[in-house]
Protein backbone atom coordinates (compact mmCIF):
# COMPACT_ATOMS: atom_id res chain seq x y z
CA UNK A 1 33.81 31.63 23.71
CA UNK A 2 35.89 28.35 22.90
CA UNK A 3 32.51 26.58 24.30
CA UNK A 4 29.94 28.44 21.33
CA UNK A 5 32.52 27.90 18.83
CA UNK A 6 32.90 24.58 19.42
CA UNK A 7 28.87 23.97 19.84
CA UNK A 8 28.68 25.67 16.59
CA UNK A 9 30.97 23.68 14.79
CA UNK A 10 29.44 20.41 16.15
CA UNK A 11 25.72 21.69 15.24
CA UNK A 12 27.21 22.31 11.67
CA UNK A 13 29.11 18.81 11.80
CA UNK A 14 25.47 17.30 12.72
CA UNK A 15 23.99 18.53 9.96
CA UNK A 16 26.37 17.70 7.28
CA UNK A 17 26.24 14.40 8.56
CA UNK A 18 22.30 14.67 8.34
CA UNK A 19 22.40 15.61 5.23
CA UNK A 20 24.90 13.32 3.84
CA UNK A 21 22.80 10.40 5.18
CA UNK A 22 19.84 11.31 4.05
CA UNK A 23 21.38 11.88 0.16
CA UNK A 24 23.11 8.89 0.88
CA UNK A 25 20.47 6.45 2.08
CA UNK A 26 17.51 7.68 -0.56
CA UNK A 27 20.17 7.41 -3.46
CA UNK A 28 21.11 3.75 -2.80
CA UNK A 29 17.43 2.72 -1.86
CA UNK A 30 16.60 3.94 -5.29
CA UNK A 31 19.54 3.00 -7.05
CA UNK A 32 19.13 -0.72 -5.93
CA UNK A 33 15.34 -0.54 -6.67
CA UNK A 34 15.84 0.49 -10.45
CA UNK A 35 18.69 -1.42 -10.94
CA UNK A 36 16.92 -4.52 -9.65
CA UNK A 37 14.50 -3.80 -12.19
CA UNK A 38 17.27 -3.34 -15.22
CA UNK A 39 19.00 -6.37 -13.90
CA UNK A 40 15.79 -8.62 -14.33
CA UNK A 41 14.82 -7.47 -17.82
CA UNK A 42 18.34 -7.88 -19.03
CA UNK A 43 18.10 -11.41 -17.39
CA UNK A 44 14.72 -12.09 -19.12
CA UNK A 45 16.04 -10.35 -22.72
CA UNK A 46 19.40 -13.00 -22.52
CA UNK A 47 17.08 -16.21 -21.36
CA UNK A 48 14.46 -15.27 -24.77
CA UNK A 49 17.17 -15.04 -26.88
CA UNK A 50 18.54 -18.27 -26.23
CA UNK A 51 15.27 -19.42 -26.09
CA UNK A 52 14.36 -18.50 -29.44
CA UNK A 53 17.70 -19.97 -30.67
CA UNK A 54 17.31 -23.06 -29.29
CA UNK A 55 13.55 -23.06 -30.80
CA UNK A 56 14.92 -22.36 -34.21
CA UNK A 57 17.47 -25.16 -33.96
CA UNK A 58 14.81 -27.87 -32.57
CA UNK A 59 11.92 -26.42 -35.52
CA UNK A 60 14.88 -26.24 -38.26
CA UNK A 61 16.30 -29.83 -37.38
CA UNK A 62 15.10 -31.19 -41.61
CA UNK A 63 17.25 -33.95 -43.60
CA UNK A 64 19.03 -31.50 -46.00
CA UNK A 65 18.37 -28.23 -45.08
CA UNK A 66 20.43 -25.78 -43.04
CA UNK A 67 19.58 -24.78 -39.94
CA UNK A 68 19.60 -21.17 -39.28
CA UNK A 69 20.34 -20.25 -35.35
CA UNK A 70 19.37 -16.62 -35.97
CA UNK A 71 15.88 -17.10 -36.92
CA UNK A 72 13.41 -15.51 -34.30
CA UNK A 73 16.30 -14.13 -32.79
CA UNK A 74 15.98 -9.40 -33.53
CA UNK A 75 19.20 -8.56 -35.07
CA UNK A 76 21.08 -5.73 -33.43
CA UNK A 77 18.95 -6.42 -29.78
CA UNK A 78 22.69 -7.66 -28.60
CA UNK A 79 24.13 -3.91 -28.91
CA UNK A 80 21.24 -2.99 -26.23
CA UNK A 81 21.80 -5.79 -24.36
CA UNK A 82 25.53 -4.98 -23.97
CA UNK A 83 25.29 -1.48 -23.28
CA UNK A 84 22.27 -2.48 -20.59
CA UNK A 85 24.98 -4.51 -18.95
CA UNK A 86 28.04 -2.02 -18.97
CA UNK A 87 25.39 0.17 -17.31
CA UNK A 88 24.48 -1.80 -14.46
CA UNK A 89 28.25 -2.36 -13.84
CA UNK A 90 28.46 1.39 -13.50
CA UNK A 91 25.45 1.36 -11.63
CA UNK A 92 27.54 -0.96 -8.92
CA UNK A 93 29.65 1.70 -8.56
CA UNK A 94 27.20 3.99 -7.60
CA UNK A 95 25.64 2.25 -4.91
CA UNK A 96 28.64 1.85 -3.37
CA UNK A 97 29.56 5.27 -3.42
CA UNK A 98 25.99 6.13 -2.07
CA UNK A 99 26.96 3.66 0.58
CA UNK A 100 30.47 4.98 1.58
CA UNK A 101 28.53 8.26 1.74
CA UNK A 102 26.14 7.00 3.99
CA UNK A 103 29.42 5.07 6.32
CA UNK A 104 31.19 9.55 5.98
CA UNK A 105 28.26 10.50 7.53
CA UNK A 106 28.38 8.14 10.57
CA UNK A 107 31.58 9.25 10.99
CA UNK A 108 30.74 12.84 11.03
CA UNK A 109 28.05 12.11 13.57
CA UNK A 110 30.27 10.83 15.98
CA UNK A 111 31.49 11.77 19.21
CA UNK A 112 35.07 11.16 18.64
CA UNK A 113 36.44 13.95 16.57
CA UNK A 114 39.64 11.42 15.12
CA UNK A 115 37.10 9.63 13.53
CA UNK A 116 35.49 12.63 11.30
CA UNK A 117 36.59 12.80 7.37
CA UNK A 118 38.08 15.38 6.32
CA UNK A 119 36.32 17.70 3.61
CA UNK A 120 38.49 15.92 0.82
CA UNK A 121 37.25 12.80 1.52
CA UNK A 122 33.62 13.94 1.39
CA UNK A 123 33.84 15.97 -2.00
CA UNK A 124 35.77 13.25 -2.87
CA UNK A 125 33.66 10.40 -3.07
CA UNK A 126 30.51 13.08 -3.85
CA UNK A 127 32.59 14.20 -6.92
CA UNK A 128 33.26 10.35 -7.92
CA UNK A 129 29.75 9.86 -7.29
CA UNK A 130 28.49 12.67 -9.85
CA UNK A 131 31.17 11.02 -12.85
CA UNK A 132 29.99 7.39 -12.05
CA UNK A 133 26.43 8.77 -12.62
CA UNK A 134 26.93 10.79 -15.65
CA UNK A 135 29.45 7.67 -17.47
CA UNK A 136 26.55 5.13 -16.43
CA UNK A 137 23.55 7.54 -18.02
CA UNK A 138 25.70 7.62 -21.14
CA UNK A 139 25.58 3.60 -21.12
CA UNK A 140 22.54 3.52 -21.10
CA UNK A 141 21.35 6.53 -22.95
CA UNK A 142 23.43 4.24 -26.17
CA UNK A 143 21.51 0.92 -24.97
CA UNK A 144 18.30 2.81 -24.84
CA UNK A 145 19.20 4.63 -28.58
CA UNK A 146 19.71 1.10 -29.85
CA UNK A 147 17.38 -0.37 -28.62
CA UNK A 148 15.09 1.52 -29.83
CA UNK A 149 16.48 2.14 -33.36
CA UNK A 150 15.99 -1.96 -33.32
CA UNK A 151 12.05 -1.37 -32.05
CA UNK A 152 11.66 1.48 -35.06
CA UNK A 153 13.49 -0.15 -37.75
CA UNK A 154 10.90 -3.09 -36.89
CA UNK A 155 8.16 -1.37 -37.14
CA UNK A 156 8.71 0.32 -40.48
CA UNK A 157 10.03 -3.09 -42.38
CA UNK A 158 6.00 -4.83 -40.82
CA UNK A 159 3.59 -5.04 -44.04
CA UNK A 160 0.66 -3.23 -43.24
CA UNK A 161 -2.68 -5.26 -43.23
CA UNK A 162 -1.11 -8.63 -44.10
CA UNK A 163 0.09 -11.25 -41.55
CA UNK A 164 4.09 -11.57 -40.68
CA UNK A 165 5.78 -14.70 -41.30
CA UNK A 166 9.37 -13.82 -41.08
CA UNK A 167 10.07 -13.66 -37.10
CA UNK A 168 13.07 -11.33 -37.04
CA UNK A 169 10.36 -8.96 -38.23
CA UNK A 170 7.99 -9.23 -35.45
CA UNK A 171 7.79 -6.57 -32.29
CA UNK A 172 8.37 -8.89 -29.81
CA UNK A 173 8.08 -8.07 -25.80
CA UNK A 174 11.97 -9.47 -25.70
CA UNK A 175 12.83 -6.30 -27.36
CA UNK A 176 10.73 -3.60 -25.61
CA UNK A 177 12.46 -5.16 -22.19
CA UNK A 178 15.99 -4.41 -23.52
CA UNK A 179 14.48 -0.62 -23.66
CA UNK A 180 12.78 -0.68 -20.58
CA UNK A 181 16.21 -2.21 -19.32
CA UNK A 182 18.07 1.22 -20.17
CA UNK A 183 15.37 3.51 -19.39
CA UNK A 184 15.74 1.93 -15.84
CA UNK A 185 19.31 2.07 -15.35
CA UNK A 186 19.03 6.14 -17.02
CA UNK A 187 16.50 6.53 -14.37
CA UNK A 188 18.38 5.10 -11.41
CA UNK A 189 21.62 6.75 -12.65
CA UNK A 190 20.19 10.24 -12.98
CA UNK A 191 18.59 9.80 -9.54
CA UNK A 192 22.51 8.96 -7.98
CA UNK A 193 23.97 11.92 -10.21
CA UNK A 194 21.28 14.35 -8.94
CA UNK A 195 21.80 13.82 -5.31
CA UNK A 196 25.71 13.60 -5.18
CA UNK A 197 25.97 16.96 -6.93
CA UNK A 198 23.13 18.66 -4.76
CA UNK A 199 24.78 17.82 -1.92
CA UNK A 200 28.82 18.77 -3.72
CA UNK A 201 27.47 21.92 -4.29
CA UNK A 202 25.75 22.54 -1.22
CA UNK A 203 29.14 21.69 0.67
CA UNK A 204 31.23 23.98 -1.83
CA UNK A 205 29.13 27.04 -1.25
């Protein structure tokens, strides 16, 4: 009897661990994927904005006349931009929660029973997992919301059927990458969230 019981509780073990992997390993790959792509239109959004200041400031250089280091340069894209960035930090979280849940489930799988977590640890880090998630979408839900007040406020102020000479006023592909930006981090966020609390409630029931 002590022999089934204990077979039981390893086959049970094994597929927590399974499981846990699995969640783990597909929740980082995707995390790092999307945040890769965040990180390099954040990147890209910074470099054209200092670009276009340091355009401005070469094309402005006149005898007598003041040089403005704002022109060409969206007003309000910097809220986006900062909220893009407070999201990826809170996307570094989550991967490496989704990694120490991948490093639980090792531990689970092995032979040497001192070396499994406990069920604290597990709902734990699958708990911190799911708030890390859910803070980070709201980062980036507000970076996305900005960005994209910037994008319609833009649009709206552009004369219709006449040709744009102030450059604040111009769509540019600068600002659409800010958005972009967010949507990716709300993407890889929700994707981290999702499979921390399947697997949290899974384990609970």
């Amino acid at each position: 009897m002590e022999s089934v019981e204990r077979q039981s509780i390893d086959l049970k073990l094994e597929k927590v661990g399974n499981i846990l992997r699995l969640t783990g390993w597909i929740g980082l790959s995707v995390q790092i994927g999307f945040g890769a792509i965040s990180l390099l239109m954040v990147v890209f959004a910074i470099a054209g904005q200092n670009f276009s200041q340091a355009t401005a400031l070469t094309r402005g250089v006149t005898p007598g006349v003041a040089v403005s280091v704002n022109q060409g340069v969206t007003p309000g894209l910097g809220v986006g931009i900062f909220w893009a960035v407070c999201g990826l930090l809170a996307l570094l979280a989550g991967i490496y929660l989704a990694f120490r849940q991948t490093r639980l489930a090792g531990r689970l799988r092995h032979a040497d029973t001192m070396k499994h977590p406990n069920k604290a640890q597990v709902m734990t880090v699958l708990r911190l997992g799911v708030i890390v998630g859910l803070v980070g979408m709201l980062l980036t839900v507000l970076g996305g919301g900005a960005s994209l007040a910037v994008l319609f406020s833009k649009s709206i102020s552009q004369p219709q059927g006449v040709a744009i000479y102030d450059p604040t006023r111009m769509i540019r592909s600068i600002d659409i990458m800010v958005a972009l930006a967010n949507m990716s981090g709300i993407t890889a966020h929700f994707v981290g969230t999702v499979a921390s609390l399947s697997v949290f409630e899974w384990l609970h029931r």
